[in-house]
C-alpha atoms as a PDB file:
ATOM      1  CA  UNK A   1     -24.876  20.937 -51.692  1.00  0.00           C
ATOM      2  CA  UNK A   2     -28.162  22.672 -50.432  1.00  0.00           C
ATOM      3  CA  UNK A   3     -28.218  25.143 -47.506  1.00  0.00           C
ATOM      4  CA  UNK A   4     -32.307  23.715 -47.065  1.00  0.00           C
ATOM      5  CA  UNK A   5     -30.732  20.374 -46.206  1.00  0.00           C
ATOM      6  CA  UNK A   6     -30.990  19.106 -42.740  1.00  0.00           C
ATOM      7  CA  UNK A   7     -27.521  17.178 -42.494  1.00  0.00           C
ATOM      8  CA  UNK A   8     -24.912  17.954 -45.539  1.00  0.00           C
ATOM      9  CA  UNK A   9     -22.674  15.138 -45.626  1.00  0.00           C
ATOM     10  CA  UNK A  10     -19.378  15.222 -47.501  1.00  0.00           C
ATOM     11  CA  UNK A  11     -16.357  12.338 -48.044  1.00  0.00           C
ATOM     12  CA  UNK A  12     -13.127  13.147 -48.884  1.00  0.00           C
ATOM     13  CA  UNK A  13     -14.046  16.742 -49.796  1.00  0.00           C
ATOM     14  CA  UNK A  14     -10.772  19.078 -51.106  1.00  0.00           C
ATOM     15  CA  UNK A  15      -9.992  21.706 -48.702  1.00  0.00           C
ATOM     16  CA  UNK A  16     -11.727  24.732 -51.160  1.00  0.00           C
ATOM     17  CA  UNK A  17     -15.274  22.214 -50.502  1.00  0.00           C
ATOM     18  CA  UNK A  18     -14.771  21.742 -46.965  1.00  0.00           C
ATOM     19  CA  UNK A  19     -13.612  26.194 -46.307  1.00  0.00           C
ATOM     20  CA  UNK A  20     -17.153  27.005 -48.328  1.00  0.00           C
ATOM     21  CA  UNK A  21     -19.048  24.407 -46.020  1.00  0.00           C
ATOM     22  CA  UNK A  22     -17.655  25.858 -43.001  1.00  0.00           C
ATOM     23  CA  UNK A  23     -18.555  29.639 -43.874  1.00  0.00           C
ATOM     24  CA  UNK A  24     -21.743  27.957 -44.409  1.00  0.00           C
ATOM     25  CA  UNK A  25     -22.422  26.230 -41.912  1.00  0.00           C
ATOM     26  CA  UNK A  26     -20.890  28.577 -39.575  1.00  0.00           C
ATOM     27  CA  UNK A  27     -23.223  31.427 -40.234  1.00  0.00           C
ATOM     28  CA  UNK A  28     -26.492  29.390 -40.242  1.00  0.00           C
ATOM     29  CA  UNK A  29     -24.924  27.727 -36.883  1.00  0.00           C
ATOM     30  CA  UNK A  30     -24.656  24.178 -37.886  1.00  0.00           C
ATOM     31  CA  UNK A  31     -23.198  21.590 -35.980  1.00  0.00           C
ATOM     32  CA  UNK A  32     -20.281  19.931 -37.665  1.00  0.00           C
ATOM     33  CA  UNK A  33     -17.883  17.228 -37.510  1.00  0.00           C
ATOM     34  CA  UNK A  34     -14.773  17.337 -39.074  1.00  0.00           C
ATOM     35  CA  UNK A  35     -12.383  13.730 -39.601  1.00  0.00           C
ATOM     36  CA  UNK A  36      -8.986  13.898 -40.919  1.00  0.00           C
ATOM     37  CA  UNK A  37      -5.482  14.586 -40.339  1.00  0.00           C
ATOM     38  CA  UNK A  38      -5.178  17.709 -38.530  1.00  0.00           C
ATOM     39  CA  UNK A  39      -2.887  18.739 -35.704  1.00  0.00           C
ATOM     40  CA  UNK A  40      -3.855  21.759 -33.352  1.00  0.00           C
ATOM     41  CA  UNK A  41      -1.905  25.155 -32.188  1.00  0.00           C
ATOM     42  CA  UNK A  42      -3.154  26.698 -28.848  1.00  0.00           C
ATOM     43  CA  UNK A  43      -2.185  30.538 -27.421  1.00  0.00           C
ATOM     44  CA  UNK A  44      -3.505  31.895 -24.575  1.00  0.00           C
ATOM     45  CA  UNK A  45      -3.783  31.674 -20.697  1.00  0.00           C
ATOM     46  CA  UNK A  46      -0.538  28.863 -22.020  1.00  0.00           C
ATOM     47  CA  UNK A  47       0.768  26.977 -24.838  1.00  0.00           C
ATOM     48  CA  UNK A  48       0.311  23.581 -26.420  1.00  0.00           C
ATOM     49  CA  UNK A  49       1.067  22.045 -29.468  1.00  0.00           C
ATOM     50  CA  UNK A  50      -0.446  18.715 -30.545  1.00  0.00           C
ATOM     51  CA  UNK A  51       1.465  17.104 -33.284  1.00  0.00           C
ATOM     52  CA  UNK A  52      -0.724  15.496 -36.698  1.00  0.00           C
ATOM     53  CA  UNK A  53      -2.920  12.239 -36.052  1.00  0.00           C
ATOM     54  CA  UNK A  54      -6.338  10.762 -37.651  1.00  0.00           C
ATOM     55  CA  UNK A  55      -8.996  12.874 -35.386  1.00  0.00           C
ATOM     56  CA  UNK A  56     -12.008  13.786 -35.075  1.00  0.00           C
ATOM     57  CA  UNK A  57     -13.279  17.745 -34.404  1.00  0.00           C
ATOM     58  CA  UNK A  58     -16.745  18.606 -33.502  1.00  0.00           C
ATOM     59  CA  UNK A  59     -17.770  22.499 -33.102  1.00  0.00           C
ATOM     60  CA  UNK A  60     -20.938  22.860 -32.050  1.00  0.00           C
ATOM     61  CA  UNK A  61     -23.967  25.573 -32.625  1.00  0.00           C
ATOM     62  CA  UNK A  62     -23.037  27.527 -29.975  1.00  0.00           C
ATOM     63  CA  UNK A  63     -19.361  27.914 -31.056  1.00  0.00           C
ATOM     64  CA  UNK A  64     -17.785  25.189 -28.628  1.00  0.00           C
ATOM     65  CA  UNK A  65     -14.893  23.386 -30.312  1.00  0.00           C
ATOM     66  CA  UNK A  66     -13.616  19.912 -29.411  1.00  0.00           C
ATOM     67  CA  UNK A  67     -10.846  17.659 -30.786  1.00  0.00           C
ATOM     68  CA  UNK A  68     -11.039  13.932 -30.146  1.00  0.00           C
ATOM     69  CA  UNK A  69      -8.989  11.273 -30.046  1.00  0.00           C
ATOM     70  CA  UNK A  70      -9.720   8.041 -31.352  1.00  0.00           C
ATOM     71  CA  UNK A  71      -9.475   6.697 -28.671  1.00  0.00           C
ATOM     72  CA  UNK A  72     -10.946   8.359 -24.678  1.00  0.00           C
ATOM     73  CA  UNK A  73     -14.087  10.354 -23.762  1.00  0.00           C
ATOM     74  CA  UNK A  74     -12.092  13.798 -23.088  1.00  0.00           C
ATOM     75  CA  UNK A  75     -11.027  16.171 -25.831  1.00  0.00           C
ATOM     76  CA  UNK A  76      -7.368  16.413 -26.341  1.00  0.00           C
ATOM     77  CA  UNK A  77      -8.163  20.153 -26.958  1.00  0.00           C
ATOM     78  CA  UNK A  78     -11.492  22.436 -26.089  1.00  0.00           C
ATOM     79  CA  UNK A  79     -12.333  25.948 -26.463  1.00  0.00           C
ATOM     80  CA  UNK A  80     -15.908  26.444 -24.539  1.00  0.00           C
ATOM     81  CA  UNK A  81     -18.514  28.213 -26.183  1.00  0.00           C
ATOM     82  CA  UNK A  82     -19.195  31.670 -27.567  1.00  0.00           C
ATOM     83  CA  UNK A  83     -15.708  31.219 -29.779  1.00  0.00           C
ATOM     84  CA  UNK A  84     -15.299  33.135 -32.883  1.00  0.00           C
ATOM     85  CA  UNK A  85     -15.069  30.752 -35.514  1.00  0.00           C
ATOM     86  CA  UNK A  86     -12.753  31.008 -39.105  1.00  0.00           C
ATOM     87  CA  UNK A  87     -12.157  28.971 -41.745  1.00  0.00           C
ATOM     88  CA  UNK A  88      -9.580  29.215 -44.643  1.00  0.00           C
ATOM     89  CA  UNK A  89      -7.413  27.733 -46.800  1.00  0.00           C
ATOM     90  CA  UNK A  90      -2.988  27.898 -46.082  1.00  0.00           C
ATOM     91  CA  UNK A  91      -0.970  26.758 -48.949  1.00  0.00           C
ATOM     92  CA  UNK A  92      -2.582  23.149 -48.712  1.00  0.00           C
ATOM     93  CA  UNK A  93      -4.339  22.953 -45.870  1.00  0.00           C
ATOM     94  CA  UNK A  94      -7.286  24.060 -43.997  1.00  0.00           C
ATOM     95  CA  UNK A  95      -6.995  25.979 -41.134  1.00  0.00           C
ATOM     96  CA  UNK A  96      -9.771  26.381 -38.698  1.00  0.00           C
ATOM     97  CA  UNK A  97      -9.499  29.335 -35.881  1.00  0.00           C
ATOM     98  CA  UNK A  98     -11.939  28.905 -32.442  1.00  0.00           C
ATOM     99  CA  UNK A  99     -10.890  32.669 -31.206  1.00  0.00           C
ATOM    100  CA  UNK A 100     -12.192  33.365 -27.686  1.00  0.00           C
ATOM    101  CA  UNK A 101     -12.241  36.981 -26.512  1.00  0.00           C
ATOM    102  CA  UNK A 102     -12.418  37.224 -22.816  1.00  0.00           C
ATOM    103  CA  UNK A 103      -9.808  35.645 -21.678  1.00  0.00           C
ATOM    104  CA  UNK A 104      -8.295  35.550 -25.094  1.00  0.00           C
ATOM    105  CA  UNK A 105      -7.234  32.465 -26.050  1.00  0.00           C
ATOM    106  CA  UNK A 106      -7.119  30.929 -29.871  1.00  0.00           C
ATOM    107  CA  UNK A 107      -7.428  27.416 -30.903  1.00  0.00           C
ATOM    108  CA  UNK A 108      -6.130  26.800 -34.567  1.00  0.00           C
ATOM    109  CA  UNK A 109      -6.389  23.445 -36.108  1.00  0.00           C
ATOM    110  CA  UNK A 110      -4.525  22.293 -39.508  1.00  0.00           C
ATOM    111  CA  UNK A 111      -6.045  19.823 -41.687  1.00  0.00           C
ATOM    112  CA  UNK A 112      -3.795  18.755 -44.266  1.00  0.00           C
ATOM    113  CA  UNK A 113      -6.537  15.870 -45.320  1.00  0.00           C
ATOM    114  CA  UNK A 114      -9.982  16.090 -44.737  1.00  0.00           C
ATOM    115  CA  UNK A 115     -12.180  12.656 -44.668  1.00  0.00           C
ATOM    116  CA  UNK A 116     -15.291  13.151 -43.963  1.00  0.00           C
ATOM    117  CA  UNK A 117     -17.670  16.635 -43.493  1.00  0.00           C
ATOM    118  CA  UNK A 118     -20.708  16.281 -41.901  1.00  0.00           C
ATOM    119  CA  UNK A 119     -22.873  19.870 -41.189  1.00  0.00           C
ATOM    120  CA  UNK A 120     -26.225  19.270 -39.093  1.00  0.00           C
ATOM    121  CA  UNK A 121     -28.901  21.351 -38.194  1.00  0.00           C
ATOM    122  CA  UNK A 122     -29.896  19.300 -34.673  1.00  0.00           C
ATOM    123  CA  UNK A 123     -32.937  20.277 -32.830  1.00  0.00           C
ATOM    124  CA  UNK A 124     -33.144  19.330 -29.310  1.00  0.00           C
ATOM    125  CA  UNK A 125     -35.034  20.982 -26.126  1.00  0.00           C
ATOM    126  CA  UNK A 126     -35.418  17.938 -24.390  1.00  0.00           C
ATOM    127  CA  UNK A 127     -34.978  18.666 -20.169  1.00  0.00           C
ATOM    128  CA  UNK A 128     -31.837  17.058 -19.097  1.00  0.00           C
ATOM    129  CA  UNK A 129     -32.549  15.269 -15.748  1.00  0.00           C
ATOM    130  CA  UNK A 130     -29.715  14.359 -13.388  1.00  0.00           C
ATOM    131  CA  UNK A 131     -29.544  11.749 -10.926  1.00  0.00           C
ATOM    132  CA  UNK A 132     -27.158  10.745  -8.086  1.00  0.00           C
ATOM    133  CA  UNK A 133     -26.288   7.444  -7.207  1.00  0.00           C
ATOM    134  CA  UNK A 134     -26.160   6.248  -3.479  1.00  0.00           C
ATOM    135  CA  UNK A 135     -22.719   7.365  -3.486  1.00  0.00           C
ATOM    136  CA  UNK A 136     -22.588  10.545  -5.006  1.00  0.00           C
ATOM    137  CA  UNK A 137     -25.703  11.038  -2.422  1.00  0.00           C
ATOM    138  CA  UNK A 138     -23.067   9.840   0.627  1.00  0.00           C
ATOM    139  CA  UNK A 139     -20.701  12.718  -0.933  1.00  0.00           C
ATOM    140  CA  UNK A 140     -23.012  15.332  -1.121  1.00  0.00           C
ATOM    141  CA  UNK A 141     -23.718  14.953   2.123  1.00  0.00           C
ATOM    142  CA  UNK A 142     -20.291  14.625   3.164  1.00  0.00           C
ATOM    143  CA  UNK A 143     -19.751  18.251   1.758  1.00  0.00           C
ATOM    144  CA  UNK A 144     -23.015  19.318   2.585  1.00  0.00           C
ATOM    145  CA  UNK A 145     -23.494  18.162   6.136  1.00  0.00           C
ATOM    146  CA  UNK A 146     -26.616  20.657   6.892  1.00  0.00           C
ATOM    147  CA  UNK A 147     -28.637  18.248   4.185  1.00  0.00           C
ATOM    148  CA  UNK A 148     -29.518  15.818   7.500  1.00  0.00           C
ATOM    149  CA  UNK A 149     -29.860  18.730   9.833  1.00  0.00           C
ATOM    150  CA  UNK A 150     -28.532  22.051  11.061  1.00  0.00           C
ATOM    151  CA  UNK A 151     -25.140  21.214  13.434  1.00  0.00           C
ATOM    152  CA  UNK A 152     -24.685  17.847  11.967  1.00  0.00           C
ATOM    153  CA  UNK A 153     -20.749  16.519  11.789  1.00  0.00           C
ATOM    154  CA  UNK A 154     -19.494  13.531  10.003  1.00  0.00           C
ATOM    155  CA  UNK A 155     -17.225  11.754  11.540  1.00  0.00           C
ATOM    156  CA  UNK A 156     -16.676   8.879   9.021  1.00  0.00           C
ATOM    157  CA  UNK A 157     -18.449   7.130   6.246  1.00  0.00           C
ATOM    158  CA  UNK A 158     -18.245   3.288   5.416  1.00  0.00           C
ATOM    159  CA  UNK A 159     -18.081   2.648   9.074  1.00  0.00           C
ATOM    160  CA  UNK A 160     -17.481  -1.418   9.139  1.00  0.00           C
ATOM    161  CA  UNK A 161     -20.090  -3.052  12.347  1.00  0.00           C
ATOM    162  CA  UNK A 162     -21.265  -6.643  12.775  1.00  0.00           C
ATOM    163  CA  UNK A 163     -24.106  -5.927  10.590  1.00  0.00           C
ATOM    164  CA  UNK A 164     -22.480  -4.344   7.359  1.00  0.00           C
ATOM    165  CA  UNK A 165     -21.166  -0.699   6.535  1.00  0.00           C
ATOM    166  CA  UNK A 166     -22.706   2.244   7.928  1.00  0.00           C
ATOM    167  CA  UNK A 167     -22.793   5.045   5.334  1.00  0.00           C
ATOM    168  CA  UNK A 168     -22.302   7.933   7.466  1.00  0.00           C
ATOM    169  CA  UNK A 169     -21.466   8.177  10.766  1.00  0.00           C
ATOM    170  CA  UNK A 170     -21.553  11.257  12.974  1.00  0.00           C
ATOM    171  CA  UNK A 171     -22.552  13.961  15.874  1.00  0.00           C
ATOM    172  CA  UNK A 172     -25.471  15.686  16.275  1.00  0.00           C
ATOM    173  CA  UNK A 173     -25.312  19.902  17.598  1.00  0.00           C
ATOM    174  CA  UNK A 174     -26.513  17.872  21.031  1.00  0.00           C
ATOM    175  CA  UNK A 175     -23.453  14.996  20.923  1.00  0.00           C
ATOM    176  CA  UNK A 176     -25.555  12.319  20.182  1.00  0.00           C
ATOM    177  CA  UNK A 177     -24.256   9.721  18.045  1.00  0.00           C
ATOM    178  CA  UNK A 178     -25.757   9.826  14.711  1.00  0.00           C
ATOM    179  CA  UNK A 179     -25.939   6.491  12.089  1.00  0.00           C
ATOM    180  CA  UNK A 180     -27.073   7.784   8.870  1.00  0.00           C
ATOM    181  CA  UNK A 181     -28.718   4.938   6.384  1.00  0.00           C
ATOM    182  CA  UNK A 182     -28.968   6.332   2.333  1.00  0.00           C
ATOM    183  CA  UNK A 183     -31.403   5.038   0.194  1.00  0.00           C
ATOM    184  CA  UNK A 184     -31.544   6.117  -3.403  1.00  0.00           C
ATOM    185  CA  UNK A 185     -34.923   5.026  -4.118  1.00  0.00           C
ATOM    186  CA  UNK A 186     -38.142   5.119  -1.796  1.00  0.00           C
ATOM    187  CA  UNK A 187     -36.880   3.412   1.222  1.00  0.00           C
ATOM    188  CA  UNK A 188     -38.678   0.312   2.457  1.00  0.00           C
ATOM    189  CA  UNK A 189     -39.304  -1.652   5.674  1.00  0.00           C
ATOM    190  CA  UNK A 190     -35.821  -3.396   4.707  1.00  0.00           C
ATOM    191  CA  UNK A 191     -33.755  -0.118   4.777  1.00  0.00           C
ATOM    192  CA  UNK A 192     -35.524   0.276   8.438  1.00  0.00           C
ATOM    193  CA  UNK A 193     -34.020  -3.022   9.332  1.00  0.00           C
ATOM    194  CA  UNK A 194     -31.037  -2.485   8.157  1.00  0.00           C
ATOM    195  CA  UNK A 195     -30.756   1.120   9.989  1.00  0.00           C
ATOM    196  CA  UNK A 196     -31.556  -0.487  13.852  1.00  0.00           C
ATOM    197  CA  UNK A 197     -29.489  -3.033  13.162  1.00  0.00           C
ATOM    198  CA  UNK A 198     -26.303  -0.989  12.822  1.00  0.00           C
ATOM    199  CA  UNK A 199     -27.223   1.275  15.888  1.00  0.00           C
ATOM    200  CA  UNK A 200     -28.130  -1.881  18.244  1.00  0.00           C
ATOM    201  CA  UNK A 201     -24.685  -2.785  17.295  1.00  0.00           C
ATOM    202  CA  UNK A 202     -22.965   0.761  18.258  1.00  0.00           C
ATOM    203  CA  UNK A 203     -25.106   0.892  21.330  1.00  0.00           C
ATOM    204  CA  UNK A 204     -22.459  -1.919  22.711  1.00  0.00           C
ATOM    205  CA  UNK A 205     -19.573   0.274  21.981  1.00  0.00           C
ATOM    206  CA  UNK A 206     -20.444   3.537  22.594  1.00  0.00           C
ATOM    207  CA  UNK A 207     -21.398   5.509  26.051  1.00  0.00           C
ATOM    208  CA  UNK A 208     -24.130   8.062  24.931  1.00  0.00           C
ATOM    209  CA  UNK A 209     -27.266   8.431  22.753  1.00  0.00           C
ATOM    210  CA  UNK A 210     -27.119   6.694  19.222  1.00  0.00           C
ATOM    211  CA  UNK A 211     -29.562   8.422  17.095  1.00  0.00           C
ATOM    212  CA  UNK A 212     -30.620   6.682  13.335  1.00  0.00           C
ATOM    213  CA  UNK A 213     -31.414   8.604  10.759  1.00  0.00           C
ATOM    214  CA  UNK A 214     -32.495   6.982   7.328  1.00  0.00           C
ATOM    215  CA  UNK A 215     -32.142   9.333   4.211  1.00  0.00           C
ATOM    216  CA  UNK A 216     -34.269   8.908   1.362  1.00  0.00           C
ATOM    217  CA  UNK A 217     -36.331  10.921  -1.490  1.00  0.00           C
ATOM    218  CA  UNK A 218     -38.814   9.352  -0.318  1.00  0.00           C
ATOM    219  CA  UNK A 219     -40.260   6.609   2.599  1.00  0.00           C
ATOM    220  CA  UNK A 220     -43.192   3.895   2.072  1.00  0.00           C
ATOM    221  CA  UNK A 221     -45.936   3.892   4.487  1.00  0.00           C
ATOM    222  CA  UNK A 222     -45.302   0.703   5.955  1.00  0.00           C
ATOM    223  CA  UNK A 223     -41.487   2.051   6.762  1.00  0.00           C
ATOM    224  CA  UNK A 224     -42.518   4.733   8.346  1.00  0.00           C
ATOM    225  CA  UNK A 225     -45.019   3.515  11.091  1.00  0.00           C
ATOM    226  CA  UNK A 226     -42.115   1.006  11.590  1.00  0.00           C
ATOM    227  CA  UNK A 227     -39.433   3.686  11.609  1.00  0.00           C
ATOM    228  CA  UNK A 228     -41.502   5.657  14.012  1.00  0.00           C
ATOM    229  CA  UNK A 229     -42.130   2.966  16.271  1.00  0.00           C
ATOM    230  CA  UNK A 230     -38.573   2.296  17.020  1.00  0.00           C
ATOM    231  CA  UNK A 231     -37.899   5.817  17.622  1.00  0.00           C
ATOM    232  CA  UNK A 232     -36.056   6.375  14.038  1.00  0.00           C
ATOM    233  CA  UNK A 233     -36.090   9.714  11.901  1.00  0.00           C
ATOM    234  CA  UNK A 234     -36.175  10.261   8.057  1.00  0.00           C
ATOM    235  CA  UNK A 235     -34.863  12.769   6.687  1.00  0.00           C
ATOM    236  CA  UNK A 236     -35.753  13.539   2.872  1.00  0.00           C
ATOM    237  CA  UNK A 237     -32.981  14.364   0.457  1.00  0.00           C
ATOM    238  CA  UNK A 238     -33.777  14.516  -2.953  1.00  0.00           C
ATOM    239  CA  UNK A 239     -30.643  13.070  -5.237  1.00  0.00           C
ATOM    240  CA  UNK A 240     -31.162  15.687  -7.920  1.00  0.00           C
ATOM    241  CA  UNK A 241     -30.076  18.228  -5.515  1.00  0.00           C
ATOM    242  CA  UNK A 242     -27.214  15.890  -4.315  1.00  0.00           C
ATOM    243  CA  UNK A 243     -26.096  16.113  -8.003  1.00  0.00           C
ATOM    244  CA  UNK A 244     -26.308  19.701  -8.252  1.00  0.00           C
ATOM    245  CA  UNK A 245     -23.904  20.065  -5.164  1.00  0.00           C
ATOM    246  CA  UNK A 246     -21.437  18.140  -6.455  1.00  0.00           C
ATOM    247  CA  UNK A 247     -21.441  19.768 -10.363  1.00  0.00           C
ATOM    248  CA  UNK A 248     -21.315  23.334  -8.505  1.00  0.00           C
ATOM    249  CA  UNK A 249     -18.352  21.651  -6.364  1.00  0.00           C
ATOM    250  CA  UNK A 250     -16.671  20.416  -9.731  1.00  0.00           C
ATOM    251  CA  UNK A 251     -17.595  24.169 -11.516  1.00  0.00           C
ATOM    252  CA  UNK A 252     -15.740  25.652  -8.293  1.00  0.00           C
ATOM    253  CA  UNK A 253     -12.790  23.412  -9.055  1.00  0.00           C
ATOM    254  CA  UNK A 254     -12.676  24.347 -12.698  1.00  0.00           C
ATOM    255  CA  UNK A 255     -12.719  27.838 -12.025  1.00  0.00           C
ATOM    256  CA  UNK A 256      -9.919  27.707  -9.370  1.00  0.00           C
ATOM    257  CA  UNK A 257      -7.821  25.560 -11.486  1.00  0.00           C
ATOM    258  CA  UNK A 258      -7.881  28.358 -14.443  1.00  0.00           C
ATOM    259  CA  UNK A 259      -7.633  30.925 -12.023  1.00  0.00           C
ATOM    260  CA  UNK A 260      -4.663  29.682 -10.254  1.00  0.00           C
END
């Protein structure tokens, strides 16, 4: 097989094929994805053992490893990237080592049939652009409270009034009631609606000040003159950022869960 080509492909290859390939491809940093029988040895912060099964391996450029099953979006084993990466030949088989130094853990998977090879040099530099849903907005906020205003305090979320759900509902730094109304897209004169409607119907129930606050990237024209003639604010959160919250909030958990 050439080293010029842009994807080697390789089917039932015998394990002296696939180790050359691998030293290949792992010193011009190819992508590669490895099918067979294989079964997978881990040593490090723990232990784990996964016993033989049809899977599929992928190690990436940057020396991330993954082992799928058929079956599920999550690898059954991972070693993140910047892994020192191995590839030789045992009696029979073909043993590749992921080896990370700091902490040091080692990821060694067995092959004792290999059915299909596949080395790829991928280029991509595309921007990766990430986008929360009305929900994932709601949680941000949740977690983020200062994102509708400095003293802000949730009180509850998927409040249930005569009108519908209210998706946040809280206390401003003065004690005013506060009904917060999400849009994920450019809010309209509906969303306005919508927003008045739910406070009219807390006014009844409540004794103080019900403030409404609709929360959007952005507001039409028409919905604001309305929202500022019933005495309405908007407040512009942008769901990229709501996204980022929520991934550092996730990174934070990851961390703590390795650390523990």
């Amino acid at each position: 097989m050439s080293a010029k080509k842009k994807i080697i492909v390789s089917e039932n290859p015998n394990i002296n094929e696939v180790v050359n390939e691998l030293d290949r491809a792992f010193n011009e940093r190819r992508t590669v994805i490895l099918v067979g029988n294989c079964w997978v040895n881990y040593q490090g912060r723990a232990r784990s053992k996964l016993k033989p099964g049809e899977r599929i391996v992928i190690i990436k450029e940057d020396g991330s490893v993954l082992v799928h099953r058929s079956r599920g979006y999550e690898p059954v084993n991972w070693q993140p990237p910047g892994c020192f990466l191995k590839a030789y030949k045992d009696g029979d088989s073909l043993v590749v080592m992921a080896v990370r130094k700091n902490p040091h853990e080692t990821v060694s998977i067995y092959f004792n049939q290999v059915f299909f090879l596949s080395a790829l040099q991928l280029l991509d530099e595309g921007e990766f652009s990430l986008y929360a849903s009305e929900e994932d907005m709601k949680r941000a906020i949740l977690m983020m409270p200062s994102l509708i205003e400095d003293g802000f305090k949730p009180i509850s979320y998927e409040k249930k009034v005569e009108p519908g759900f209210i998706d946040v509902y809280g206390v401003d730094k003065d004690g005013c009631m506060v009904v917060v109304e999400i849009k994920r897209r450019t809010a309209g004169k509906e969303a306005v609606l919508q927003l008045a409607k739910y406070i009219e119907s807390l006014k009844a129930s409540v004794n103080r000040k019900v403030r409404g606050i609709l929360v959007a990237p952005q507001i039409s024209r028409e919905a604001g003159s309305l929202l500022a003639s019933l005495g309405l604010d908007f407040k512009r959160v942008d769901p990229k950022k709501c996204s980022e919250i929520l991934c550092r909030k996730e990174d934070k958990r990851i961390v703590d869960f390795f650390q523990a």
